[in-house]
Every structure is written in C-alpha cells, then in structure tokens.
Protein backbone atom coordinates (compact mmCIF):
# COMPACT_ATOMS: atom_id res chain seq x y z
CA UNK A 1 32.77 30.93 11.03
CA UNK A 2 34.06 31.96 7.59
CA UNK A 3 37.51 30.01 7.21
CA UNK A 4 40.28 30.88 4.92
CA UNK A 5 39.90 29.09 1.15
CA UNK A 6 43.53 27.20 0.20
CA UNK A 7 44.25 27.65 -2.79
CA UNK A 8 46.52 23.91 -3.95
CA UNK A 9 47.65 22.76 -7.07
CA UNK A 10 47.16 19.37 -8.03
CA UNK A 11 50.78 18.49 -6.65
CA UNK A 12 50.50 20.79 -3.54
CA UNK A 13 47.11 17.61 -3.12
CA UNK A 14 49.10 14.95 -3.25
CA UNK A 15 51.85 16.34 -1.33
CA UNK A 16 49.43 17.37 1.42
CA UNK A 17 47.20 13.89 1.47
CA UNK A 18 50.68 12.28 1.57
CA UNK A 19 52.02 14.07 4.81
CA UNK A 20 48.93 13.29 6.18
CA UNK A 21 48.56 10.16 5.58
CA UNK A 22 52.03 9.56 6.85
CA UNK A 23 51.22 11.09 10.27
CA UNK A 24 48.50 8.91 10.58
CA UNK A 25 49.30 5.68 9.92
CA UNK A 26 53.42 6.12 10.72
CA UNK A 27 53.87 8.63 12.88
CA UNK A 28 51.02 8.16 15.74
CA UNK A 29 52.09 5.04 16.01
CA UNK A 30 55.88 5.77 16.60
CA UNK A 31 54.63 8.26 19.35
CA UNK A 32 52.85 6.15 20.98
CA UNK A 33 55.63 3.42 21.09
CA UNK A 34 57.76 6.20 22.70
CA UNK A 35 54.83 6.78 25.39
CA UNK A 36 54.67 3.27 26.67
CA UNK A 37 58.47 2.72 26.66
CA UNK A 38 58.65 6.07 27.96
CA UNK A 39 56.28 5.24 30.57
CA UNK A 40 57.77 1.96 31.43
CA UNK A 41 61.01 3.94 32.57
CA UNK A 42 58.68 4.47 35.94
CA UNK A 43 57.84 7.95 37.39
CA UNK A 44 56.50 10.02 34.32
CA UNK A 45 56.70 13.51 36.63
CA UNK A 46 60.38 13.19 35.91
CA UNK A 47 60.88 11.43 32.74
CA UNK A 48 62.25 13.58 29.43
CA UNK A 49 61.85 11.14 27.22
CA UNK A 50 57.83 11.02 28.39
CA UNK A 51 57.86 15.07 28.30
CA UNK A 52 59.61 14.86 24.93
CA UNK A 53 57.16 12.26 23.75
CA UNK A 54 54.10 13.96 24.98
CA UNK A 55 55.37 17.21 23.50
CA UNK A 56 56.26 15.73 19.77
CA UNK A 57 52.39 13.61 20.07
CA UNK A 58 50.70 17.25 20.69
CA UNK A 59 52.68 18.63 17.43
CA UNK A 60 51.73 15.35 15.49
CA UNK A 61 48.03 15.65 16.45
CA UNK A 62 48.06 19.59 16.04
CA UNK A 63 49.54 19.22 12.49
CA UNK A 64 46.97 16.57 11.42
CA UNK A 65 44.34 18.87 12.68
CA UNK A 66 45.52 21.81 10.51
CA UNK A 67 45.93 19.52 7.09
CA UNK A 68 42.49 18.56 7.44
CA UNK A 69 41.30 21.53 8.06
CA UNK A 70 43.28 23.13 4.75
CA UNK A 71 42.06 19.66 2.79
CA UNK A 72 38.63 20.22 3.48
CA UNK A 73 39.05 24.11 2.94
CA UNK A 74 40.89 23.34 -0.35
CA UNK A 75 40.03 25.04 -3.80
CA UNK A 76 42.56 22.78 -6.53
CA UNK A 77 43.41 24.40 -9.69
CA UNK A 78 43.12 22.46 -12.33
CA UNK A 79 45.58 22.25 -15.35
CA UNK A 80 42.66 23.40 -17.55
CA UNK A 81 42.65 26.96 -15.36
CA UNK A 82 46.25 27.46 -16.20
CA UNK A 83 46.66 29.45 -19.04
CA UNK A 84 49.70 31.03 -20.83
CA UNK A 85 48.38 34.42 -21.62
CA UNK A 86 48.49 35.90 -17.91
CA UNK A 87 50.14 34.85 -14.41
CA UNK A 88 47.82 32.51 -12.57
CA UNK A 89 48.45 30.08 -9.89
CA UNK A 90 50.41 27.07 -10.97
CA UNK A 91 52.15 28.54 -13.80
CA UNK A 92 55.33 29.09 -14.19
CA UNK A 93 56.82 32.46 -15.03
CA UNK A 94 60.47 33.86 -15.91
CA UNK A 95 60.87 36.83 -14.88
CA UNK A 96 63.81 39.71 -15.22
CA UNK A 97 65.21 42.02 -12.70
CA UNK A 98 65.17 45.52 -14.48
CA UNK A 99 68.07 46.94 -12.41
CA UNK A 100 70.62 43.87 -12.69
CA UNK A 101 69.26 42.35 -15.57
CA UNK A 102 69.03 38.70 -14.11
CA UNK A 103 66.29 36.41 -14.75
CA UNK A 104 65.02 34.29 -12.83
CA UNK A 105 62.04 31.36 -13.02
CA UNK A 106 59.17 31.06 -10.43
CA UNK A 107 56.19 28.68 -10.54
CA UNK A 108 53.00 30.97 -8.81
CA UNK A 109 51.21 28.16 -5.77
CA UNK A 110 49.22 29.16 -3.01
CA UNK A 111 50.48 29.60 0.53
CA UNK A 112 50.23 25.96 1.65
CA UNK A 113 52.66 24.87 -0.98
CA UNK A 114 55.13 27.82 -0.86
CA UNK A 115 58.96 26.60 -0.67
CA UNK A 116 61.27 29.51 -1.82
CA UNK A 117 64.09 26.95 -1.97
CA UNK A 118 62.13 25.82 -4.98
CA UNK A 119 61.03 29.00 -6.62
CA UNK A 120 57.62 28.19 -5.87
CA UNK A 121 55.89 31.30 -4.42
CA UNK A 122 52.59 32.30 -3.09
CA UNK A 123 49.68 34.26 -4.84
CA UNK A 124 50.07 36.29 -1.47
CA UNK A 125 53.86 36.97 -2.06
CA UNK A 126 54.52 40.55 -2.55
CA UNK A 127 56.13 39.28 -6.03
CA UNK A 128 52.92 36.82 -6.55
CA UNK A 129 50.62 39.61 -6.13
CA UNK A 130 52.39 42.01 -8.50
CA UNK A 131 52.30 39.43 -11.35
CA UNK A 132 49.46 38.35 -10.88
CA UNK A 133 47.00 39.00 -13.63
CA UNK A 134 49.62 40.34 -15.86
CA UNK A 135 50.44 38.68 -19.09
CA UNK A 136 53.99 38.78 -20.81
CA UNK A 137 56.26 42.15 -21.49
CA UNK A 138 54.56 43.96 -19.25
CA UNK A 139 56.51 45.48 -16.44
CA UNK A 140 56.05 45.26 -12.44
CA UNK A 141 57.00 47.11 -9.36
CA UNK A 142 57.32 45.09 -6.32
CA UNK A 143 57.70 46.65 -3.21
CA UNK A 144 60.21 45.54 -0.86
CA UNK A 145 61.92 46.65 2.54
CA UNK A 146 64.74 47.70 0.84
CA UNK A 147 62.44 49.34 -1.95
CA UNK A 148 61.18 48.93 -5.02
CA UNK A 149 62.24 46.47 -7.59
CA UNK A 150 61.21 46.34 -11.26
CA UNK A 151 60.97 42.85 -13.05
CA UNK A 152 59.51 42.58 -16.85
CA UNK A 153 57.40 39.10 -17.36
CA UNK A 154 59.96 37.37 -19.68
CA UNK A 155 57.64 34.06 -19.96
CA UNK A 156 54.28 32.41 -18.32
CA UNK A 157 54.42 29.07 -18.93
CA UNK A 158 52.28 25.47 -17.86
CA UNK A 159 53.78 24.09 -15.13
C-alpha cells in the first residue's frame, strides 16, 4: 500500500519528534498511573475514571501510531530548497487582497504543520495551491465558498 508522502519543514521535525517523544516517555506513563489507581477504586465495569483512562490511553496510543507513521512517511525540505524567486513550501510570502487592499503574511508548510492561528498554511490550502509556483507581482484567483478572491504576491521570502 502506497501511503501519503508528508511534506515537513525542518521545524514542523522537531515539533513532531518532540510531541512524540513526549507521549512516550510522559504521557504513557501518566495513563497508566491513572489505570492502576483507577483500578484500585474496585469494580472497573462501573468506574469513570477507568473508562476515562482507558479512553484517553487509546487516543495516546492512536496518536503515537499516526506520528510515526507521518515520521517515517516524511519528505523534509531543506533550507537549501527554499528559494525567493517562486512560492515553495517553507517560505514565507506577503500577500495583498486585490478587493480590500490588505496584506497579509503567510509562511507555505505542509498539512502536518498547518496552524492558521499562525499564518502557516498548507501546500493543499486552496490559497497554498494558488501560489504555489508563482513568483512575485503576479496575480492569483483563489476560489472560495463565498467566491473568488484576488491576492497579488507582494513578497516570497526565507523563512
């Protein structure tokens, strides 16, 4: 079976290795402090804080299943890749809203490391994939539910 490449930035590496890491060494073992007190309460078929427990242990395991699996499916762009002529992944681009005429600055990551709360958006955004490729001045239409918005490539820059 073919699985999906990740596309990470050096950061979006560390960041992932970290979380990891932390659910490995910190966070099994919390879990499993919560089982055995949990299960020292006495009948487990009616015990929340066993259910609740069990439940958060099946989320910790599942997660550290699925970082592995994007770790060992990881492609990491290095600094070297990121240029300045065109939008690539882990650049950093400004970019201006044609109808309003606000700016705004986004650096491009792949999915794992999106976090619009950051401006940091995927190369699968419907905004990553318009700029994509495109190198400064030129113009974009993005298409949107509400429409179609127009942004001009103000500046690509190393992030």
């Amino acid at each position: 079976m073919n699985e999906k490449q990740v596309i990470l930035t050096q950061e979006g590496l560390k960041k992932l290795e970290e979380e990891l890491e932390h659910l490995k060494s910190v966070k099994r073992r919390e879990v499993a402090e919560r089982i055995k007190v949990a299960i020292g309460y006495g009948d487990i078929s009616e015990n929340s804080e066993y259910e609740d427990a069990k439940n958060e242990q099946a989320f910790i395991e599942g997660r550290i299943i699925t970082l592995e699996k994007m770790l060992r499916n990881a492609r990491i762009i290095n600094d070297d890749e990121v240029g300045t002529d065109v939008v690539s992944v882990g650049c950093a681009v400004t970019l201006k809203d044609l109808e309003f005429g606000d700016t705004i600055e986004y650096t491009i990551v792949g999915s794992a490391e999106s976090d619009p709360f950051q401006n940091k958006i995927s190369n699968e955004s419907p905004v990553g994939k318009a700029i994509l490729g495109k190198s400064r001045g030129a113009t974009v239409d993005v298409n949107v539910p509400a429409g179609v918005i127009q942004y001009q490539i103000i500046d690509i820059q190393k992030k």
